[in-house]
C-alpha atoms as a PDB file:
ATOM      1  CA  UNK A   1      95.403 111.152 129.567  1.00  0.00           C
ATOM      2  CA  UNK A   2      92.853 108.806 128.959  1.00  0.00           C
ATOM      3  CA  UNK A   3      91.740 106.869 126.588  1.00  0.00           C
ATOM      4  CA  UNK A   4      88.953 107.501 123.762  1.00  0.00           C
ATOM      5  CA  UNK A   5      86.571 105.842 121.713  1.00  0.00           C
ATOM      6  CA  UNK A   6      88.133 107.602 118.685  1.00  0.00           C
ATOM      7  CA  UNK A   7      89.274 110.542 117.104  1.00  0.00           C
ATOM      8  CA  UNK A   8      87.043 113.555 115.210  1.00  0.00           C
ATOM      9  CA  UNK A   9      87.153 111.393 112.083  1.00  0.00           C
ATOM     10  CA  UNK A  10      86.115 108.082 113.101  1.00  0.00           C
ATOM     11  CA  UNK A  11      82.327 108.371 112.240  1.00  0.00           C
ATOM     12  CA  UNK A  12      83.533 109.283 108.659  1.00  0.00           C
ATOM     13  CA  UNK A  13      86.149 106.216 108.559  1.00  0.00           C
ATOM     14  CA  UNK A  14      83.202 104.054 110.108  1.00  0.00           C
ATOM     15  CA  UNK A  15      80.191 105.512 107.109  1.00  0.00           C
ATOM     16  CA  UNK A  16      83.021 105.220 104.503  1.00  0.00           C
ATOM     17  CA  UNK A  17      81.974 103.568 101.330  1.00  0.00           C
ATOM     18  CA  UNK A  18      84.960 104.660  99.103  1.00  0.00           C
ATOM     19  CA  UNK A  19      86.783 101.530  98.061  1.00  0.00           C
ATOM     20  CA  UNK A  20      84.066  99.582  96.150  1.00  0.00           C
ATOM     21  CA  UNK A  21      86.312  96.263  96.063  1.00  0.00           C
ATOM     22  CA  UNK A  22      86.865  96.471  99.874  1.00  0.00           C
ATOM     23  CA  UNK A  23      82.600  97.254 100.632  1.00  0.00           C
ATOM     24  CA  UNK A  24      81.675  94.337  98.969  1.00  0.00           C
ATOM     25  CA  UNK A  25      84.390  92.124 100.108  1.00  0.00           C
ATOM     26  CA  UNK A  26      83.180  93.040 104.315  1.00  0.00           C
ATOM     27  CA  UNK A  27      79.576  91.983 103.264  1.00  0.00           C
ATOM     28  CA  UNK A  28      80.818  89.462 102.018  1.00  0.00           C
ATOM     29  CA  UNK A  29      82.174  88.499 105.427  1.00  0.00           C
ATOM     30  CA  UNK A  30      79.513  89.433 107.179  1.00  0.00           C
ATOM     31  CA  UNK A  31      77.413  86.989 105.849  1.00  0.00           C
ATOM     32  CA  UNK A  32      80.016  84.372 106.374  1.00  0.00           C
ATOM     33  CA  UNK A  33      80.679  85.649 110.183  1.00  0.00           C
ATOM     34  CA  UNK A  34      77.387  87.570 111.279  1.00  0.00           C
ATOM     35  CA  UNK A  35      79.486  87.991 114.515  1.00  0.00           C
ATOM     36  CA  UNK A  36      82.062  89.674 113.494  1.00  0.00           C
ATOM     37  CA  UNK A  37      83.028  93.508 113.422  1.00  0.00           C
ATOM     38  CA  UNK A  38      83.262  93.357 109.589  1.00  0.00           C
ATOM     39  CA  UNK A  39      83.403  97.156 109.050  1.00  0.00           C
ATOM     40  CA  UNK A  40      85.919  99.682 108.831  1.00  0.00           C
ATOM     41  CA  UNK A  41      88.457  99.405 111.929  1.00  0.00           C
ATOM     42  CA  UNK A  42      88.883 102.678 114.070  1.00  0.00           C
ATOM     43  CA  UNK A  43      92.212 103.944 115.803  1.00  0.00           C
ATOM     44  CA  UNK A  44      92.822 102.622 119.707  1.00  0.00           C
ATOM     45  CA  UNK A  45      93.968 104.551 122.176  1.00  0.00           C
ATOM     46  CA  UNK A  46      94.811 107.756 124.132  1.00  0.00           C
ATOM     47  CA  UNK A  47      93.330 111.350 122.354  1.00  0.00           C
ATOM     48  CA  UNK A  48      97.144 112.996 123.192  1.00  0.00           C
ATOM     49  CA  UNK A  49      99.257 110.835 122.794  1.00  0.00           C
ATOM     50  CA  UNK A  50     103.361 110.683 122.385  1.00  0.00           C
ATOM     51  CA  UNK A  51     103.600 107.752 119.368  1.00  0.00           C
ATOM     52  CA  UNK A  52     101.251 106.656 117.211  1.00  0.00           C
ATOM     53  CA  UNK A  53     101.015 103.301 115.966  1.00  0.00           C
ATOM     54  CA  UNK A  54     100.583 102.673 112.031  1.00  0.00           C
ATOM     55  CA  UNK A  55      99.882  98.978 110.820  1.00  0.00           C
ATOM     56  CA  UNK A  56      98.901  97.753 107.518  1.00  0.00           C
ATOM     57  CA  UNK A  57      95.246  96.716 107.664  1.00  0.00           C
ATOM     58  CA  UNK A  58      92.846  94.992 109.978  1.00  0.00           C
ATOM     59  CA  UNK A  59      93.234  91.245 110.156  1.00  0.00           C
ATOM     60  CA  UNK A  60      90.528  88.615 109.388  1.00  0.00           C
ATOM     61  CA  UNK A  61      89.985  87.072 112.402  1.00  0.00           C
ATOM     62  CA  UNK A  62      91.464  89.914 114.563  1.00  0.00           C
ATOM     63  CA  UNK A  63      90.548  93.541 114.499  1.00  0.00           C
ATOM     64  CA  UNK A  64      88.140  92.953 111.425  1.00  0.00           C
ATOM     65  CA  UNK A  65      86.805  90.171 114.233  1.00  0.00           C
ATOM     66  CA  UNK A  66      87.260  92.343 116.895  1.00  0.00           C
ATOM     67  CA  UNK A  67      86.699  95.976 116.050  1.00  0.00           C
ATOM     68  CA  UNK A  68      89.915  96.969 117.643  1.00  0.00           C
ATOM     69  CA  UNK A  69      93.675  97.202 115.778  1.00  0.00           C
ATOM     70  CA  UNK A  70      96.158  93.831 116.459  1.00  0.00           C
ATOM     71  CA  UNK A  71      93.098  92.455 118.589  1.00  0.00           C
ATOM     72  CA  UNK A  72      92.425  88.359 118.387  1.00  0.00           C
ATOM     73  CA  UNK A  73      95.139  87.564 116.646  1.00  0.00           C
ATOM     74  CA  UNK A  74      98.583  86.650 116.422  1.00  0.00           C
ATOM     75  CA  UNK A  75      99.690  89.678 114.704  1.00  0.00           C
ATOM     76  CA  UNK A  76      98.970  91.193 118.289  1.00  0.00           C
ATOM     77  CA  UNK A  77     100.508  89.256 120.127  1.00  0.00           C
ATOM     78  CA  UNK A  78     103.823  90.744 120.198  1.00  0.00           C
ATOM     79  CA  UNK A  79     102.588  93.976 120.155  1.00  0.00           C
ATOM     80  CA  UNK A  80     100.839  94.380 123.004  1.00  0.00           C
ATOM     81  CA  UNK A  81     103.631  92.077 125.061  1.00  0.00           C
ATOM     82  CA  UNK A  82     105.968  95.015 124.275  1.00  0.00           C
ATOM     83  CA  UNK A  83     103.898  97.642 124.563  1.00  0.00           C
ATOM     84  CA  UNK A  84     102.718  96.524 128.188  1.00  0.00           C
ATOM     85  CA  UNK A  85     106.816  96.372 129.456  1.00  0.00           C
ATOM     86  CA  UNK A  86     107.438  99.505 127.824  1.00  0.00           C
ATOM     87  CA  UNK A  87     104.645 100.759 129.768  1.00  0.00           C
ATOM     88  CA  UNK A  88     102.454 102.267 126.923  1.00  0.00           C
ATOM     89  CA  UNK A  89      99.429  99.164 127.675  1.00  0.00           C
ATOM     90  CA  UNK A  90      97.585  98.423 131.011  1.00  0.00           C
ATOM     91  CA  UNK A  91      98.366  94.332 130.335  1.00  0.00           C
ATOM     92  CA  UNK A  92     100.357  92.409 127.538  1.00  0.00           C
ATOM     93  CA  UNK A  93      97.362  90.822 125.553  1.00  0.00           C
ATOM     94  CA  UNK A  94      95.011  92.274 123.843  1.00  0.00           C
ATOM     95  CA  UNK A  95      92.176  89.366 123.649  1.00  0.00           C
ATOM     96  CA  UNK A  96      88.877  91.681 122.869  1.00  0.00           C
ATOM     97  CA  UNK A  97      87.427  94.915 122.307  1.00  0.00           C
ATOM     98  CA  UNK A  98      86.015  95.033 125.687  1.00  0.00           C
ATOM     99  CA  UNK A  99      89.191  93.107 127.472  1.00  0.00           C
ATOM    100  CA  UNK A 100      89.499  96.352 129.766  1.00  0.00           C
ATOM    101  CA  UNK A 101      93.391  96.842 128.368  1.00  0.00           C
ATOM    102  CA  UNK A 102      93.767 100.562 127.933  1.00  0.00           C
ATOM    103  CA  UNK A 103      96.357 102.312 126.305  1.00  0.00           C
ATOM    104  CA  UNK A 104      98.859 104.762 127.850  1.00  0.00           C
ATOM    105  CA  UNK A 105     100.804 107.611 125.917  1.00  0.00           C
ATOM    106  CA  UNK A 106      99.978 105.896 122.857  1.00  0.00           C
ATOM    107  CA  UNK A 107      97.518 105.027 119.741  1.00  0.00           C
ATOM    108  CA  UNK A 108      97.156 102.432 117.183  1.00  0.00           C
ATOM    109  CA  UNK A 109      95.338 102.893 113.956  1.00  0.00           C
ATOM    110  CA  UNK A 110      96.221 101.068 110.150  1.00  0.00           C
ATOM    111  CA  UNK A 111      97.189 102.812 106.559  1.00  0.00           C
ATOM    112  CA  UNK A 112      93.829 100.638 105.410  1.00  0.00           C
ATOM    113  CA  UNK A 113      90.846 100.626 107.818  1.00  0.00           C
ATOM    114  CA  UNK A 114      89.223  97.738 105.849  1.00  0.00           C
ATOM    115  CA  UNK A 115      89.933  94.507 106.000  1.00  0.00           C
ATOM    116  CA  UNK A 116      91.148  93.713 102.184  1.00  0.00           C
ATOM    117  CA  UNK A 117      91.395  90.214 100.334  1.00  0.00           C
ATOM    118  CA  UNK A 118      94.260  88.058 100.866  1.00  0.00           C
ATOM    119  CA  UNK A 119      95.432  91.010 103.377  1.00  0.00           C
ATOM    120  CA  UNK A 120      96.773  92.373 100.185  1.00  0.00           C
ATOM    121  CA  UNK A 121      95.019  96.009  99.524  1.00  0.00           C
ATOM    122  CA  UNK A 122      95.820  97.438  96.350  1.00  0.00           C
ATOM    123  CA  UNK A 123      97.576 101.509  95.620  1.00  0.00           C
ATOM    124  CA  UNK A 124      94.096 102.979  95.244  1.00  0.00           C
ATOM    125  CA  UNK A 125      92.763 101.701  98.181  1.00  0.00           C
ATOM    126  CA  UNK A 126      95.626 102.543 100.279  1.00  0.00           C
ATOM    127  CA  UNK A 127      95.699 106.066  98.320  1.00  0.00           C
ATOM    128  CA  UNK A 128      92.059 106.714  98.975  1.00  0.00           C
ATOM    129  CA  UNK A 129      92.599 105.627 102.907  1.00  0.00           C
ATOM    130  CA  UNK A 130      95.247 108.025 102.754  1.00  0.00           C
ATOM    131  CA  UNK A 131      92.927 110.810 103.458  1.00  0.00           C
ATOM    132  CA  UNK A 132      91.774 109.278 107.035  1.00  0.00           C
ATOM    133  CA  UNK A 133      95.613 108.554 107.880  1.00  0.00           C
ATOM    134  CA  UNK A 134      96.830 112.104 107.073  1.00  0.00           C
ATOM    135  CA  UNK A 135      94.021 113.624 109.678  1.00  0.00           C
ATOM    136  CA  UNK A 136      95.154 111.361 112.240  1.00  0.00           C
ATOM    137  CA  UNK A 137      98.640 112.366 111.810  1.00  0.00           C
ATOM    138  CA  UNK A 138      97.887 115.688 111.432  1.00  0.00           C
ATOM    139  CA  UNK A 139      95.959 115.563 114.887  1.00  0.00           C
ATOM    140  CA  UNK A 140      98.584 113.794 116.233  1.00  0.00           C
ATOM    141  CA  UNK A 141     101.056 116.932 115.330  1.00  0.00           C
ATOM    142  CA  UNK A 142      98.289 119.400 116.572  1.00  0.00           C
ATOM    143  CA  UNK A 143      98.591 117.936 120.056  1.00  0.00           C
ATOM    144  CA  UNK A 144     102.107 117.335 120.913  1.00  0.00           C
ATOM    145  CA  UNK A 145     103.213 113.689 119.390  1.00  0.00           C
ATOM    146  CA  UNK A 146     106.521 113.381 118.564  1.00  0.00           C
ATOM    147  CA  UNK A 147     106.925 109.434 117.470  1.00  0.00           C
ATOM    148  CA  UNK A 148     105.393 107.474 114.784  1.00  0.00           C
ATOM    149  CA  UNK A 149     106.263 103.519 113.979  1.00  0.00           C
ATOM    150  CA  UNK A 150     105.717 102.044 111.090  1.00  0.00           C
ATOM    151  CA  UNK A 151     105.261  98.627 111.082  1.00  0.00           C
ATOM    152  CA  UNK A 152     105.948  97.300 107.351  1.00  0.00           C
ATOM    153  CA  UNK A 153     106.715  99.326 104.488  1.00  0.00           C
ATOM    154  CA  UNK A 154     103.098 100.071 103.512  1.00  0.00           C
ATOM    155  CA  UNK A 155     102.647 101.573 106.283  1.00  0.00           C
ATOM    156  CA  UNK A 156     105.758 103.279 106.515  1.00  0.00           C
ATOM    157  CA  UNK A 157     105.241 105.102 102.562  1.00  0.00           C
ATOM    158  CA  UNK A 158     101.479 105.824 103.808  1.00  0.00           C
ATOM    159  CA  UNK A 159     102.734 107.740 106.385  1.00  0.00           C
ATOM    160  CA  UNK A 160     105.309 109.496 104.219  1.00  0.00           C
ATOM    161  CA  UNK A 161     102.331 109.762 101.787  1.00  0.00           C
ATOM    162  CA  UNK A 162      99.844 111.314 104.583  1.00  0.00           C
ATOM    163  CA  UNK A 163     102.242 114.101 105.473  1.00  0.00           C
ATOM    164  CA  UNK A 164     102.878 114.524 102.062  1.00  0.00           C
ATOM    165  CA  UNK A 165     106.677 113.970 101.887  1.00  0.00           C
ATOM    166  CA  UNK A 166     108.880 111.701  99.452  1.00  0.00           C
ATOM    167  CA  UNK A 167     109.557 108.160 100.299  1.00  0.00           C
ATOM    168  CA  UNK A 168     113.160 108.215  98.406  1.00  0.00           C
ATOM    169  CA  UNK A 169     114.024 110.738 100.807  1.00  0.00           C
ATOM    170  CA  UNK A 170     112.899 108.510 103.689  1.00  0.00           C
ATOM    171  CA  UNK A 171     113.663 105.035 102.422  1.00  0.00           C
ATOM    172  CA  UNK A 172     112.333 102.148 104.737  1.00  0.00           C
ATOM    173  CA  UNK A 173     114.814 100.053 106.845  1.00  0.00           C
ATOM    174  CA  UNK A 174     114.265  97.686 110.122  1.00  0.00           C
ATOM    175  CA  UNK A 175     115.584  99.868 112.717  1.00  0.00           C
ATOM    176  CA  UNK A 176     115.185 102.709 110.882  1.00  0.00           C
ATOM    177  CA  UNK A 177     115.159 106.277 112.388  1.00  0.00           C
ATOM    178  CA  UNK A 178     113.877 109.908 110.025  1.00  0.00           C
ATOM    179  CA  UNK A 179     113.541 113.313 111.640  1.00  0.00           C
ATOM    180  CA  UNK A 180     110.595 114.596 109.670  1.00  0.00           C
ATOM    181  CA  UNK A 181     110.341 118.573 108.615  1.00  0.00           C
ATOM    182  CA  UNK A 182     107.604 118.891 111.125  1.00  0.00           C
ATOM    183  CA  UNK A 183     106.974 121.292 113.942  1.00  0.00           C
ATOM    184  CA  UNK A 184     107.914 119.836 116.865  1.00  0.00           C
ATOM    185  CA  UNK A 185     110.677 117.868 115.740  1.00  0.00           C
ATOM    186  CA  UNK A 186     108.759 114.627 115.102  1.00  0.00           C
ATOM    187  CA  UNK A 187     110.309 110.928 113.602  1.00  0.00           C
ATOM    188  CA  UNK A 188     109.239 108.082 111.857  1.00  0.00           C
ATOM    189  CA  UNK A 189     110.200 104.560 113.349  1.00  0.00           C
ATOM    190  CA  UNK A 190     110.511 101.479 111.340  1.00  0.00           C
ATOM    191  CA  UNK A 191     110.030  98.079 112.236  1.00  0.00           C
ATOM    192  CA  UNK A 192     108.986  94.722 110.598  1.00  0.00           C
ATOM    193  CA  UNK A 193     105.617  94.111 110.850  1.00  0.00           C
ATOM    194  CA  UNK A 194     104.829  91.930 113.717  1.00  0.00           C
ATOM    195  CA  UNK A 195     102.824  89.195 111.542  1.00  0.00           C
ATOM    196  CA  UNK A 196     102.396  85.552 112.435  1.00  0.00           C
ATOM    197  CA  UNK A 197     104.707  85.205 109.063  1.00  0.00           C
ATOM    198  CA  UNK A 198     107.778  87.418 110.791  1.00  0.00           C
ATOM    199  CA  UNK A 199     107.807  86.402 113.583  1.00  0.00           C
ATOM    200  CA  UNK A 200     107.303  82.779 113.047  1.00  0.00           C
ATOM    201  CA  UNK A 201     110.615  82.768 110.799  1.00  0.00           C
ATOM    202  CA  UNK A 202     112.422  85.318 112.720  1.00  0.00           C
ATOM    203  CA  UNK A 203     112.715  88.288 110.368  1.00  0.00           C
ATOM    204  CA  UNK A 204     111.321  89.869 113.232  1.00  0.00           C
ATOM    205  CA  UNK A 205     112.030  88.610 116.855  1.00  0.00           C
ATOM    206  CA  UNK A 206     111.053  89.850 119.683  1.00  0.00           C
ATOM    207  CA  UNK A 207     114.266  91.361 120.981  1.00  0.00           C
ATOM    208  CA  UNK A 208     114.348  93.185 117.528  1.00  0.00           C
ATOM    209  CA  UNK A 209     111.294  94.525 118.217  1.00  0.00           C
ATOM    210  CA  UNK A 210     112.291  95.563 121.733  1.00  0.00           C
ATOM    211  CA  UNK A 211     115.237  97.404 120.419  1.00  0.00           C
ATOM    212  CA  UNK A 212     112.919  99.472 118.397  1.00  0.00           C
ATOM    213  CA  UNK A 213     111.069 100.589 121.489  1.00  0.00           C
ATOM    214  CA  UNK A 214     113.881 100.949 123.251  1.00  0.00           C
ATOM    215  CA  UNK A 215     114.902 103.820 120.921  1.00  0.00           C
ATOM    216  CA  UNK A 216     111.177 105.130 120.666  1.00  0.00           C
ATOM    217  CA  UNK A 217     110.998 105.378 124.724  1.00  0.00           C
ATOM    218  CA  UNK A 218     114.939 106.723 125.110  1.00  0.00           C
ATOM    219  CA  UNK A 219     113.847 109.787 122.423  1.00  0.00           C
ATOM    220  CA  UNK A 220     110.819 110.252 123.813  1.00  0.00           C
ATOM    221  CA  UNK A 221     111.662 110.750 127.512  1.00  0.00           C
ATOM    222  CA  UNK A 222     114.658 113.148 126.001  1.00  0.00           C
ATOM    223  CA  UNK A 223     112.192 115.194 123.894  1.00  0.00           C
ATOM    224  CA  UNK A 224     110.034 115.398 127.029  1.00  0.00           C
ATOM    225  CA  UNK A 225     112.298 116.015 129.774  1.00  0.00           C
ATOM    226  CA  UNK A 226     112.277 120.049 130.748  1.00  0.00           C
END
């Protein structure tokens, strides 16, 4: 595999205009930092891949900075680190959009493709994102994935949300594992997000966070193997 610019959805994600609150709040931006990215953020990675990524929202000064999920900022930092020793990224930092780090096996994308005030978005937005999230995971299905990690519980009831499934049946927990009802025998992952808040007062460290994979890349080699 190799990687893409995007998925079959991105221009829409890219044109969207939906959330008036989060338009007018880029613009805003934009005038502040002419140089940054400032639009809607776009998934990173392979077009097959075997786990798919879902964050909250694109960072101020990283991916909204960037144009690139967890890129420029701290909330990356961990991230890529364990991604590179797990062997799913080309090198362990993730510095720019055009850093020549690829992907491998694996895609990143956000339950919000702005970036939203405070980093807070609010239900609508993250219900009228929904629609973006639930083609990439239904893409991801199409073509063979079989892992999905949430990082936070926003993202974690988006996905539920996107594949249309209840969150009290699926409740969020560090650590957590949930074999989904979908062809192919698919599961949700849940982890702390890996924000400069976490990890900084060790909800989240990194061997926590290593565990997770550890269990992502054990499953995954098992649901491979012939």
């Amino acid at each position: 595999m190799t990687d893409v610019a995007s998925p079959a959805c991105d221009r829409a994600i890219l044109e969207c205009r939906q959330c008036p609150r989060l338009f007018n709040f880029l613009q805003l931006v934009k005038t502040q930092y002419p140089d940054y990215h400032a639009r809607p953020v776009v998934s990173f990675g392979v077009a097959e891949p075997k786990l798919l990524i879902v964050g909250l929202a694109p960072g101020m000064h990283g991916a909204n900075r960037t144009g690139r999920p967890f890129t420029g900022d701290y909330a990356g930092i961990l991230l890529y680190r364990t991604l590179h020793r797990f062997g799913f990224a080309t090198h362990d930092e993730s510095v720019s959009a055009d850093d020549g780090l690829r992907l491998i096996g694996c895609r990143i994308t956000n339950a919000v493709k702005c970036l939203p005030p405070e980093n807070k978005p609010v239900s609508q937005e993250i219900k009228q994102c929904n629609q973006y999230l639930s083609e990439e995971m239904n893409q991801f299905a199409r073509d063979g994935g079989c892992a999905i990690l949430a990082l936070g519980t926003v993202a974690h009831q988006a996905v539920l949300m996107g594949l249309q499934l209840k969150t009290k049946a699926y409740p969020f927990t560090h650590g957590g594992v949930h074999d989904l009802p979908i062809a192919g025998g698919m599961r949700l992952y849940d982890s702390y997000h890996c924000s400069r808040y976490n990890t900084q007062t060790k909800r989240l460290t990194a061997d926590m966070f290593v565990q997770v994979f550890a269990r992502i890349c054990t499953d995954i080699q098992a649901q491979t193997d012939p």
